[in-house]
C-alpha atoms as a PDB file:
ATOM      1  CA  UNK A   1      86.665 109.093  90.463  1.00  0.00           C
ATOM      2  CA  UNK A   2      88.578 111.961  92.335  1.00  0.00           C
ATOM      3  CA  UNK A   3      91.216 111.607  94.919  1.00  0.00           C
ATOM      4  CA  UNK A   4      88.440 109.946  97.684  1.00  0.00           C
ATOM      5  CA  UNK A   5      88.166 106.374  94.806  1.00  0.00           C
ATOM      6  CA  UNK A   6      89.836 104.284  97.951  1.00  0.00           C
ATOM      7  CA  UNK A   7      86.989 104.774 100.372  1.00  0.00           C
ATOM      8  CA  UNK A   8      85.045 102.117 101.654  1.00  0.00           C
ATOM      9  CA  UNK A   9      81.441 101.305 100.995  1.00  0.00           C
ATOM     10  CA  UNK A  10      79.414 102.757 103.675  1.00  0.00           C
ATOM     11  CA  UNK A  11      78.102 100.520 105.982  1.00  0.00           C
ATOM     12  CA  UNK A  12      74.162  99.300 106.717  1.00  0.00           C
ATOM     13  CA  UNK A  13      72.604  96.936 109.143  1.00  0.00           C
ATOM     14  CA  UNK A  14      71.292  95.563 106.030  1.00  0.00           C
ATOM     15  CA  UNK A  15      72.998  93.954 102.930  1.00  0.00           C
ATOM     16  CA  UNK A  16      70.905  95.456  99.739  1.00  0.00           C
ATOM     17  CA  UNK A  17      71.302  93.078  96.816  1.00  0.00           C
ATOM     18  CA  UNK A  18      69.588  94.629  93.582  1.00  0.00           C
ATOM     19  CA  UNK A  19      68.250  92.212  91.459  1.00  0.00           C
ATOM     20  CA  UNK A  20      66.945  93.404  87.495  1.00  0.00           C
ATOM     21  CA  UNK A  21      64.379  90.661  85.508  1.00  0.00           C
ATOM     22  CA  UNK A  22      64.905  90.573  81.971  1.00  0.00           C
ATOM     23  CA  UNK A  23      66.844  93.694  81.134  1.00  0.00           C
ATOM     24  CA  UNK A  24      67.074  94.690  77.797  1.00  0.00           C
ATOM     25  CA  UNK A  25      68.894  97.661  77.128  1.00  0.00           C
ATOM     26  CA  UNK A  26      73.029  97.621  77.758  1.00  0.00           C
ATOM     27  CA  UNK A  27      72.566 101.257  78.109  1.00  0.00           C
ATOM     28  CA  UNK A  28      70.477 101.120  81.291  1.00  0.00           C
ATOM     29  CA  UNK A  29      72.713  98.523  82.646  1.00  0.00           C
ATOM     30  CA  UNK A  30      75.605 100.746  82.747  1.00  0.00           C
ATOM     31  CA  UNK A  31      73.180 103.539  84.053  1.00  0.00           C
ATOM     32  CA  UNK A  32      71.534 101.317  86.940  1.00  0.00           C
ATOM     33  CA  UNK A  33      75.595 100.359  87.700  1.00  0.00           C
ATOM     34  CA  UNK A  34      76.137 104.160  88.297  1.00  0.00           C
ATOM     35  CA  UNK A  35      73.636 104.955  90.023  1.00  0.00           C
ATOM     36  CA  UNK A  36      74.351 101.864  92.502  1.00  0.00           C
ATOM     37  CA  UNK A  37      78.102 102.958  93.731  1.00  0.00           C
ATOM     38  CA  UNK A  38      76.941 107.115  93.198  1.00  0.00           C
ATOM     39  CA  UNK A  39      74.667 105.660  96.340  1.00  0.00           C
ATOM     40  CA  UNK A  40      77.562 103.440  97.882  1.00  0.00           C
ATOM     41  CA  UNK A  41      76.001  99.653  96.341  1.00  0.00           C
ATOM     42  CA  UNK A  42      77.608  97.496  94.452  1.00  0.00           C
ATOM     43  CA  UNK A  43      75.755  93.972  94.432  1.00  0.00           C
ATOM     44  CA  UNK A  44      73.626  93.718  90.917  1.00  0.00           C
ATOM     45  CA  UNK A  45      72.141  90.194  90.099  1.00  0.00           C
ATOM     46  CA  UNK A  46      70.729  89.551  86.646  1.00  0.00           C
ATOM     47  CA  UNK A  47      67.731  87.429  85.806  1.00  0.00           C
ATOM     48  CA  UNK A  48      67.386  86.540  82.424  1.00  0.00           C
ATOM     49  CA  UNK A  49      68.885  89.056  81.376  1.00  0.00           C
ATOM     50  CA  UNK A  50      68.700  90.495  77.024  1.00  0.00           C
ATOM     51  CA  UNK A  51      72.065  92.205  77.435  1.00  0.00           C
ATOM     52  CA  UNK A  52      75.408  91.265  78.617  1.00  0.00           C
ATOM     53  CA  UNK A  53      77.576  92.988  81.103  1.00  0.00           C
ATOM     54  CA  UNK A  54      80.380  92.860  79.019  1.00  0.00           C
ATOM     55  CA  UNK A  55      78.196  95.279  76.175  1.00  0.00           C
ATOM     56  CA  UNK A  56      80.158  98.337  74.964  1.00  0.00           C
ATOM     57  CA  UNK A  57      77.315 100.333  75.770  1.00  0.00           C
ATOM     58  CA  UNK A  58      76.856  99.025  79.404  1.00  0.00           C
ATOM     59  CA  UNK A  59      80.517  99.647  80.081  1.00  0.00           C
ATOM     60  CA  UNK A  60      80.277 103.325  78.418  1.00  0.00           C
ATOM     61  CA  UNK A  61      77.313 104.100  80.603  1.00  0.00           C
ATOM     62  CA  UNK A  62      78.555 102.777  83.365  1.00  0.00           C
ATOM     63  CA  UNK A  63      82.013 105.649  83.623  1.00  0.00           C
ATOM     64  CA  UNK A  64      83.350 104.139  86.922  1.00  0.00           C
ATOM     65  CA  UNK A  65      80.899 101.660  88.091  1.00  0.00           C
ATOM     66  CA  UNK A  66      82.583  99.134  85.966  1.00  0.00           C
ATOM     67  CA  UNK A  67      83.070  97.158  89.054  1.00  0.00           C
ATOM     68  CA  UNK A  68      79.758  96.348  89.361  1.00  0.00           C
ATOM     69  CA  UNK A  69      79.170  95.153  85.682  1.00  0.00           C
ATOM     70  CA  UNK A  70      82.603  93.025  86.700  1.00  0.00           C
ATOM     71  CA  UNK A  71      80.937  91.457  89.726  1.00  0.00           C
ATOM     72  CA  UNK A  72      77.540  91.106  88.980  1.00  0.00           C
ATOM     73  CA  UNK A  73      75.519  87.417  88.954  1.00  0.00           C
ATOM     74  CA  UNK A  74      73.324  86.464  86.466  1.00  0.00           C
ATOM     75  CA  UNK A  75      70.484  83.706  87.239  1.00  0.00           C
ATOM     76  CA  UNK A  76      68.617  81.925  85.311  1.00  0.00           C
ATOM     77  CA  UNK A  77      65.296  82.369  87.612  1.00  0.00           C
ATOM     78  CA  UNK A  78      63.652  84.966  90.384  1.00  0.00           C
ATOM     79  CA  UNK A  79      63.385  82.421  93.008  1.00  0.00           C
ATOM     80  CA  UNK A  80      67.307  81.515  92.510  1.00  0.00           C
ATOM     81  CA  UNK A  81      67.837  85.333  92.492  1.00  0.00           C
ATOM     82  CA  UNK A  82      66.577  86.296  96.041  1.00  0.00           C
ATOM     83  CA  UNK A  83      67.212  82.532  97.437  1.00  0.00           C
ATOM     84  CA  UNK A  84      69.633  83.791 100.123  1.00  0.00           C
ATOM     85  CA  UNK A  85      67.392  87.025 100.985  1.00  0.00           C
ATOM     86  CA  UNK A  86      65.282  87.521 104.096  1.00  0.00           C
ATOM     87  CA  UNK A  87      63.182  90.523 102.425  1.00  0.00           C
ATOM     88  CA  UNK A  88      62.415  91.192  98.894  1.00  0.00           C
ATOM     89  CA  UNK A  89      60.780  94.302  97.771  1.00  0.00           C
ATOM     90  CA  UNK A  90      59.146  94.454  93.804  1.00  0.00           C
ATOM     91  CA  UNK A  91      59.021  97.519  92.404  1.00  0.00           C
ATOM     92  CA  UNK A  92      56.037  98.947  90.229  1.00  0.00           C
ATOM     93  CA  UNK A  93      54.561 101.992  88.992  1.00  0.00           C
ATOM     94  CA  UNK A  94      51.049 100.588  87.999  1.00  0.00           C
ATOM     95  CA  UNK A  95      49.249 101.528  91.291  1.00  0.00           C
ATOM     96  CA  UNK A  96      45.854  99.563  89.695  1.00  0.00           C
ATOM     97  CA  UNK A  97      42.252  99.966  92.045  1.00  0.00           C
ATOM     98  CA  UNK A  98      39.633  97.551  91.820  1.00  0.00           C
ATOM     99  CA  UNK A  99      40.009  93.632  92.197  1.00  0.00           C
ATOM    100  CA  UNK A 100      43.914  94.096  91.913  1.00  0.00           C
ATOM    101  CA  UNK A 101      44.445  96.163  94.793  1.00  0.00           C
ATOM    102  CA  UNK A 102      44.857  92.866  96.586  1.00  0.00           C
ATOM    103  CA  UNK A 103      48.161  92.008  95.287  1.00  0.00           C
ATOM    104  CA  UNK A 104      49.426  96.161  94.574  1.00  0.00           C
ATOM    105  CA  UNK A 105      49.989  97.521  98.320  1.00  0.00           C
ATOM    106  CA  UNK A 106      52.683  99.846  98.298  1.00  0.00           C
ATOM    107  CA  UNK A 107      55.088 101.816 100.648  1.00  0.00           C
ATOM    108  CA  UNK A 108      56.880 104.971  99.369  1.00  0.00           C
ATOM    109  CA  UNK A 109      61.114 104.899  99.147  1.00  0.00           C
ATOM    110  CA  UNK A 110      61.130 106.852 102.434  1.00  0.00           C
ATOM    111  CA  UNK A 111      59.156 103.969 104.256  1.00  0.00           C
ATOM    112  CA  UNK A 112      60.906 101.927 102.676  1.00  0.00           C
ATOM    113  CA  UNK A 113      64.297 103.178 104.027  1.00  0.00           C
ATOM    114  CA  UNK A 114      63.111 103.423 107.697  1.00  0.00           C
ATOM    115  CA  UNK A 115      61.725  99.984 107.143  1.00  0.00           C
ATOM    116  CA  UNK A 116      64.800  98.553 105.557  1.00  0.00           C
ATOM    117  CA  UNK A 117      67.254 100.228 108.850  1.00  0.00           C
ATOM    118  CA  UNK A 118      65.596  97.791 111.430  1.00  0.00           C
ATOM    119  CA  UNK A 119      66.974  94.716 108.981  1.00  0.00           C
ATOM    120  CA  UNK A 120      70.191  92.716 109.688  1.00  0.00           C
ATOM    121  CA  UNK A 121      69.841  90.554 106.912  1.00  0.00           C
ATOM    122  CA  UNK A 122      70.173  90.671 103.038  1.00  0.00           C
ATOM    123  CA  UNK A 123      67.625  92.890 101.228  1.00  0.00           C
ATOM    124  CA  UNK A 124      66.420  91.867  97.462  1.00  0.00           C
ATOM    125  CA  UNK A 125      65.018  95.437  95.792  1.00  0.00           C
ATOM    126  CA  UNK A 126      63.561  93.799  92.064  1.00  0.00           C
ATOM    127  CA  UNK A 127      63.032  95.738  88.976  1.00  0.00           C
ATOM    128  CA  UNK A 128      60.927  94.485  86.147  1.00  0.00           C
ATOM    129  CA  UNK A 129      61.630  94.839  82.662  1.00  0.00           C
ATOM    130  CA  UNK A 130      61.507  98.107  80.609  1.00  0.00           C
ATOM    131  CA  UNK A 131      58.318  98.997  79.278  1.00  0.00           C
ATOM    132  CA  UNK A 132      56.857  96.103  81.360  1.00  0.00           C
ATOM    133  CA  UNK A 133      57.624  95.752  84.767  1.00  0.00           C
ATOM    134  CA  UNK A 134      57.162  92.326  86.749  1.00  0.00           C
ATOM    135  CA  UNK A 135      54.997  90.277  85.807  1.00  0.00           C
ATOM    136  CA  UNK A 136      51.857  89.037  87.982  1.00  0.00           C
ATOM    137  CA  UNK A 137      54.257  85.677  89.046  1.00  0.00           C
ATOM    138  CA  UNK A 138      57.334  88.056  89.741  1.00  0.00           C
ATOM    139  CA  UNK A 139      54.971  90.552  92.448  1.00  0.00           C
ATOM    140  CA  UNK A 140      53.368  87.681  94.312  1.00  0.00           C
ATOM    141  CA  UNK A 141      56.972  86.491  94.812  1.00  0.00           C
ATOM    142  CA  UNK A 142      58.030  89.431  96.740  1.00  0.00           C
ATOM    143  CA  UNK A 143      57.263  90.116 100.191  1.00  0.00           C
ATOM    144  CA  UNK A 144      55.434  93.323  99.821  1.00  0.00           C
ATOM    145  CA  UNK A 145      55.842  96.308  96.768  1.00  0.00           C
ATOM    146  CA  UNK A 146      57.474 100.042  96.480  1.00  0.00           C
ATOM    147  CA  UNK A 147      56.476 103.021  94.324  1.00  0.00           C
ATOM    148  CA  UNK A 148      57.533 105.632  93.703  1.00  0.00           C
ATOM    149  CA  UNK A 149      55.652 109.214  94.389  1.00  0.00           C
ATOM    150  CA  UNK A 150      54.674 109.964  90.844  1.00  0.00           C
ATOM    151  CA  UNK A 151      52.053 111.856  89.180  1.00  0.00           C
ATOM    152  CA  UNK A 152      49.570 109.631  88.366  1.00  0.00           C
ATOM    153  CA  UNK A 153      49.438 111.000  84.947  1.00  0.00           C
ATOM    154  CA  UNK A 154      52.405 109.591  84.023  1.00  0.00           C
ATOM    155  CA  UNK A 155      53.665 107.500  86.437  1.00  0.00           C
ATOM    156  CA  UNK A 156      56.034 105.148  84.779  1.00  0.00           C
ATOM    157  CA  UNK A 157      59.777 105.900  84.898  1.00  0.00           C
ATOM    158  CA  UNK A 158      63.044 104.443  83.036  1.00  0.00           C
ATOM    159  CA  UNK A 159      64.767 101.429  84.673  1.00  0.00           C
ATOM    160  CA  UNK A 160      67.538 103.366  85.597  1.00  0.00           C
ATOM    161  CA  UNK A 161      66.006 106.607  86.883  1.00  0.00           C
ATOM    162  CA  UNK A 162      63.891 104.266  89.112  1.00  0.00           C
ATOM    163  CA  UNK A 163      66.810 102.739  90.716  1.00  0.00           C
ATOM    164  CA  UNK A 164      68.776 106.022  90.963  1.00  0.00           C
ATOM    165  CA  UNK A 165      65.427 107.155  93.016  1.00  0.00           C
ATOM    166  CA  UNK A 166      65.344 104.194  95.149  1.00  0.00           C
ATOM    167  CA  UNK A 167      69.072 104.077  96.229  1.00  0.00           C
ATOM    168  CA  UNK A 168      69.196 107.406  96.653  1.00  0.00           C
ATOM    169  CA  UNK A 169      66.577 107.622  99.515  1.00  0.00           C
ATOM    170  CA  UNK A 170      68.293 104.391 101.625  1.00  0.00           C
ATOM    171  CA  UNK A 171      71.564 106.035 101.130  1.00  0.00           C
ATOM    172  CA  UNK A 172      70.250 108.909 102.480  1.00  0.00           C
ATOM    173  CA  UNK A 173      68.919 107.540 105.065  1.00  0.00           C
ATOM    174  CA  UNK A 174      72.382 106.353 105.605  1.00  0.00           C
ATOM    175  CA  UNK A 175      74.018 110.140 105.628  1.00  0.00           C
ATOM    176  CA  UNK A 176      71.377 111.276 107.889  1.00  0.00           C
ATOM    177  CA  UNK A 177      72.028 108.746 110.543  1.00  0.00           C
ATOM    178  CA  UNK A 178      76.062 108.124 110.152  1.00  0.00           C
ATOM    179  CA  UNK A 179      77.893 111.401 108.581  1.00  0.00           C
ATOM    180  CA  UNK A 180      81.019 111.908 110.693  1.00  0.00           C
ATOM    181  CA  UNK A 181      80.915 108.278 112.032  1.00  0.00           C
ATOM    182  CA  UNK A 182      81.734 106.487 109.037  1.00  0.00           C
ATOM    183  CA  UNK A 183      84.430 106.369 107.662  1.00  0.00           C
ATOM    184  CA  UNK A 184      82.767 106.370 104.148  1.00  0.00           C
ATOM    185  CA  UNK A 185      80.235 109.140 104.936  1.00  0.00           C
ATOM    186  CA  UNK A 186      82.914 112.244 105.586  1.00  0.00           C
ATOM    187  CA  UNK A 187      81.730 115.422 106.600  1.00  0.00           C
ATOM    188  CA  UNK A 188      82.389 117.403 103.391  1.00  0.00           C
ATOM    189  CA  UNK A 189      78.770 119.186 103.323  1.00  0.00           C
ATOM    190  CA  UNK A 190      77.313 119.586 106.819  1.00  0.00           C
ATOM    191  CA  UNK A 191      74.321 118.556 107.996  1.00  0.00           C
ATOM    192  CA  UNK A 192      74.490 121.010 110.894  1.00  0.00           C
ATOM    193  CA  UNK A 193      74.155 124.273 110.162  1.00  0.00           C
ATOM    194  CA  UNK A 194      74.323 127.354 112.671  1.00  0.00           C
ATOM    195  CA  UNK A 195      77.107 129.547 114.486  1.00  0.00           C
ATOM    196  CA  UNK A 196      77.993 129.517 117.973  1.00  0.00           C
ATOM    197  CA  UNK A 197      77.130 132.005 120.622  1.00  0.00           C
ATOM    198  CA  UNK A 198      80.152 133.690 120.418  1.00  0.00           C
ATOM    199  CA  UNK A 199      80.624 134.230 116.926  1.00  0.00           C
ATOM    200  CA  UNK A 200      76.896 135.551 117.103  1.00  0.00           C
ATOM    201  CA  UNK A 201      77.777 137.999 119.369  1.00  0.00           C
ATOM    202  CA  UNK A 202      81.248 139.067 117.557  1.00  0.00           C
ATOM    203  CA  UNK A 203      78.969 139.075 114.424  1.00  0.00           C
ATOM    204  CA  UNK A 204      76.659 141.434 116.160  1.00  0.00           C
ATOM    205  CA  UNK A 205      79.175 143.806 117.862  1.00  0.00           C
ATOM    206  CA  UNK A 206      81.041 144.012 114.359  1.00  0.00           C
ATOM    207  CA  UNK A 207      77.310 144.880 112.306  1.00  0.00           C
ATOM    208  CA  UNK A 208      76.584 147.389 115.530  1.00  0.00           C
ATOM    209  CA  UNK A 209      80.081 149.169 115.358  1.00  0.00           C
ATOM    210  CA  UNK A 210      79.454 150.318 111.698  1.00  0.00           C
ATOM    211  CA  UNK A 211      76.085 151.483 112.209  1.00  0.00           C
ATOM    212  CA  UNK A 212      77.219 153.689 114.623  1.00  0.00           C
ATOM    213  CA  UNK A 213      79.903 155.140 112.226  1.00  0.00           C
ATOM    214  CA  UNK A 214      77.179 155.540 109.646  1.00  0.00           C
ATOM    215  CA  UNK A 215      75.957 159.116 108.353  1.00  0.00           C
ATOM    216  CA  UNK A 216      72.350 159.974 108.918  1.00  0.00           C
ATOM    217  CA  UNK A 217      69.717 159.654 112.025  1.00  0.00           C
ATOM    218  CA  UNK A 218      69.559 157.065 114.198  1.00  0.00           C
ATOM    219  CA  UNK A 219      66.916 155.294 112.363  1.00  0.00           C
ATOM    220  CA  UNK A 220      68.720 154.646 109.501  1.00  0.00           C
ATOM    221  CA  UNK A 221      71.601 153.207 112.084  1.00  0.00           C
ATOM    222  CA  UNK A 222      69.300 151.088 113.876  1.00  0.00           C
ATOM    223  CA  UNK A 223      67.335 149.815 110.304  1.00  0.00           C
ATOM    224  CA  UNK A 224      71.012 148.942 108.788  1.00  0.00           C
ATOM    225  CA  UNK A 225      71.912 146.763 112.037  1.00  0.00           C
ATOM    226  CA  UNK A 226      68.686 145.081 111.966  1.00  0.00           C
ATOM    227  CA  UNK A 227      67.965 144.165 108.606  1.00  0.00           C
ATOM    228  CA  UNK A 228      71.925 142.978 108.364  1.00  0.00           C
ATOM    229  CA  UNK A 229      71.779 140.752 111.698  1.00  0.00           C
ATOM    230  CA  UNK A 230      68.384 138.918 110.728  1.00  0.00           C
ATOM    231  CA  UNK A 231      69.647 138.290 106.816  1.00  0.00           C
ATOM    232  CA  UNK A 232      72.852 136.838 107.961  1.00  0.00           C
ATOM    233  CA  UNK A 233      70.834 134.612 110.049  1.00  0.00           C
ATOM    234  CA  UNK A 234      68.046 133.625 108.182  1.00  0.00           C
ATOM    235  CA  UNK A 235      70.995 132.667 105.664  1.00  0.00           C
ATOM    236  CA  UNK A 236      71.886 130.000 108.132  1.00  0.00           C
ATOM    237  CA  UNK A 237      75.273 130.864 107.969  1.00  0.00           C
ATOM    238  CA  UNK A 238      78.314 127.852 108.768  1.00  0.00           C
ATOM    239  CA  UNK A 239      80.776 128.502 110.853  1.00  0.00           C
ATOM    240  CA  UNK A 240      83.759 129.036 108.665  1.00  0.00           C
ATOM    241  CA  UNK A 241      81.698 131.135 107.056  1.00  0.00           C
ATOM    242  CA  UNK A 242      80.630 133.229 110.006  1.00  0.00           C
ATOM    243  CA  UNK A 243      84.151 133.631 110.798  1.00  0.00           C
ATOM    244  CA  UNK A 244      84.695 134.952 107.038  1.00  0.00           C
ATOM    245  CA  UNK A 245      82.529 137.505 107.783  1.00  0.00           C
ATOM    246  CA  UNK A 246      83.461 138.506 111.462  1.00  0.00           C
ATOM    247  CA  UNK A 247      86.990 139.215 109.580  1.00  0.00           C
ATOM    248  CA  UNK A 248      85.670 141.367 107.022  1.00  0.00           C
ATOM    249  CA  UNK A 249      82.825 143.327 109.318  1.00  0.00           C
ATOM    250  CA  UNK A 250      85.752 144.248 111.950  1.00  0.00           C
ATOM    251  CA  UNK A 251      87.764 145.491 108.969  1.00  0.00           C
ATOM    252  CA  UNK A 252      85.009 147.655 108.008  1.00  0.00           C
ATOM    253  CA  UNK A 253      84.098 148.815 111.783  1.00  0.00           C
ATOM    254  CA  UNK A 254      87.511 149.432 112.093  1.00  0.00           C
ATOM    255  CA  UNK A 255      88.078 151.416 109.313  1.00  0.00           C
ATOM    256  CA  UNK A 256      85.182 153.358 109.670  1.00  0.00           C
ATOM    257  CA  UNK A 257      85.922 154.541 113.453  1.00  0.00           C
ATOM    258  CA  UNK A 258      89.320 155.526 111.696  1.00  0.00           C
ATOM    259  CA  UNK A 259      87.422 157.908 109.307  1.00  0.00           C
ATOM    260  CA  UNK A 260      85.417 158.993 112.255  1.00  0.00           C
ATOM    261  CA  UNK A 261      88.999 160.031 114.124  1.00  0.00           C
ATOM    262  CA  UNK A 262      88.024 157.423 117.179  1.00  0.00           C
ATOM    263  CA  UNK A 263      91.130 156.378 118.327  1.00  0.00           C
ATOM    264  CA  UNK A 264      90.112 154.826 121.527  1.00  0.00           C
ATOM    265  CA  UNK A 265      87.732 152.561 119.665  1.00  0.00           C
ATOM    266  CA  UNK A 266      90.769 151.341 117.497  1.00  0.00           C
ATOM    267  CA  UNK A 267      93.200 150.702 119.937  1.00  0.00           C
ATOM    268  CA  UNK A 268      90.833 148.668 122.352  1.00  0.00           C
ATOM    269  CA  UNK A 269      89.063 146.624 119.436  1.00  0.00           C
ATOM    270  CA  UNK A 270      90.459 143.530 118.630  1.00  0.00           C
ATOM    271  CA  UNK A 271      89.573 140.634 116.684  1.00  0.00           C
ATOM    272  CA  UNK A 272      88.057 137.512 118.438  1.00  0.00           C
ATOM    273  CA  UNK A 273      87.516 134.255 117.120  1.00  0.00           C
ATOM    274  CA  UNK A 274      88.197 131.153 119.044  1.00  0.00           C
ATOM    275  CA  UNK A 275      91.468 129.401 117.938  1.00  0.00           C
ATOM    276  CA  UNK A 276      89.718 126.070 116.772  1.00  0.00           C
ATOM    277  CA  UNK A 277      87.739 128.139 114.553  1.00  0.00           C
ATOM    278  CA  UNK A 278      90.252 129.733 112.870  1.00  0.00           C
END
């Protein structure tokens, strides 16, 4: 699991308990396991389930979400499932019209995470049964339904890709909202991106100084500085990565006005970039 395995769960206002009805294939199991603490979950409940945790497969599939095949509950009913949840959200792909719209209202998984960050209590997300789904008694248990945005062509995914779907958008959610302030969400890839106003105008001093060391007219010096400055910023460049570049530019100004003979330029040019960049 990498040197970052001892890192907490994140955290939610809500507690998400995912519950699977009849599952048959071990295989999935393990899948739906990985996909659970990929997304930071680890509370699986079983009803009725055709496979058992402890299946060869499962654990294969499931790498290092073991855990959650170790921990997981396994009830003999839906109602006994979800007993200690506030909301419970079915999940189904057959989006029906007609008489049975009455009973097949969906939301989409990112109203469904928005929804799901104004609860405080425990959260039931239900999967049916491969190749089935829930049955008519299983969706008029649940408190209202999610689908997913398929194409209506083919609309029905695996078990496991369905949950790996679902998880992912409320963990995202998550990252979006709490990066840098939990302790479990560290900010390895940021979700800011953009340089400060000084490296932009390092950056730009550095692209200008070369184009004026450049042979040829000046509208080949002013078309260089131009079209460099607006890729490098369309890029969206990060800061370390600015400052990568400021190095390398200033090199290049520099030894270009040393080509050129211009000493002055050389002795009074110096690299800035502010120390907590560095």
């Amino acid at each position: 699991m990498g040197d970052r395995s001892d890192l907490p769960l994140p955290s939610s206002p809500y507690n998400l308990v995912i519950v699977l009805v009849g599952i048959q294939h071990p295989g999935n199991l393990g899948a739906v396991c990985r996909s659970l603490l990929n997304h930071g979950y680890d509370q699986l409940r079983l009803v009725n389930p055709q496979c058992s945790p402890d299946d060869i497969e499962a654990r294969n599939r499931a790498k290092h979400a073991g855990r959650v095949l170790d921990t997981c509950e396994v009830f003999s009913s839906f109602n006994d499932a979800v007993s200690d949840c506030s909301i419970v959200v079915g999940t189904s792909g057959k989006r029906e019209v007609g008489s049975k719209t009455q009973m097949r209202h969906f939301v989409y998984p990112w109203e469904l995470s928005e929804r799901m960050s104004m609860h405080t209590e425990s959260v039931a997300l239900v999967f049916g049964e491969e190749g089935k789904g829930l049955d008519e008694d299983d969706l008029l248990n649940c408190d209202y339904l999610v689908t997913l945005p398929t194409w209506e062509g083919y609309p029905i995914t695996n078990l496991s890709h369905a949950v790996h779907t679902l998880t992912y958008e409320l963990h995202r959610h998550r990252v979006l909202a709490n990066q840098g302030k939990d302790v479990a969400l560290p900010s390895i890839v940021p979700l800011e991106r953009g340089i400060s106003s000084e490296q932009r105008n390092i950056l730009r001093k550095a692209i200008m100084d070369i184009a004026k060391n450049l042979p040829g007219g000046d509208e080949r010096r002013k078309s260089f500085s131009h079209s460099m400055i607006r890729s490098l910023q369309r890029s969206g460049l990060l800061r370390d990565e600015a400052n990568r570049m400021i190095g390398g530019l200033v090199d290049a100004a520099t030894a270009l006005s040393f080509v050129s003979g211009n000493d002055d330029w050389r002795a009074s040019r110096r690299r800035k970039v502010l120390r907590e960049e560095e």
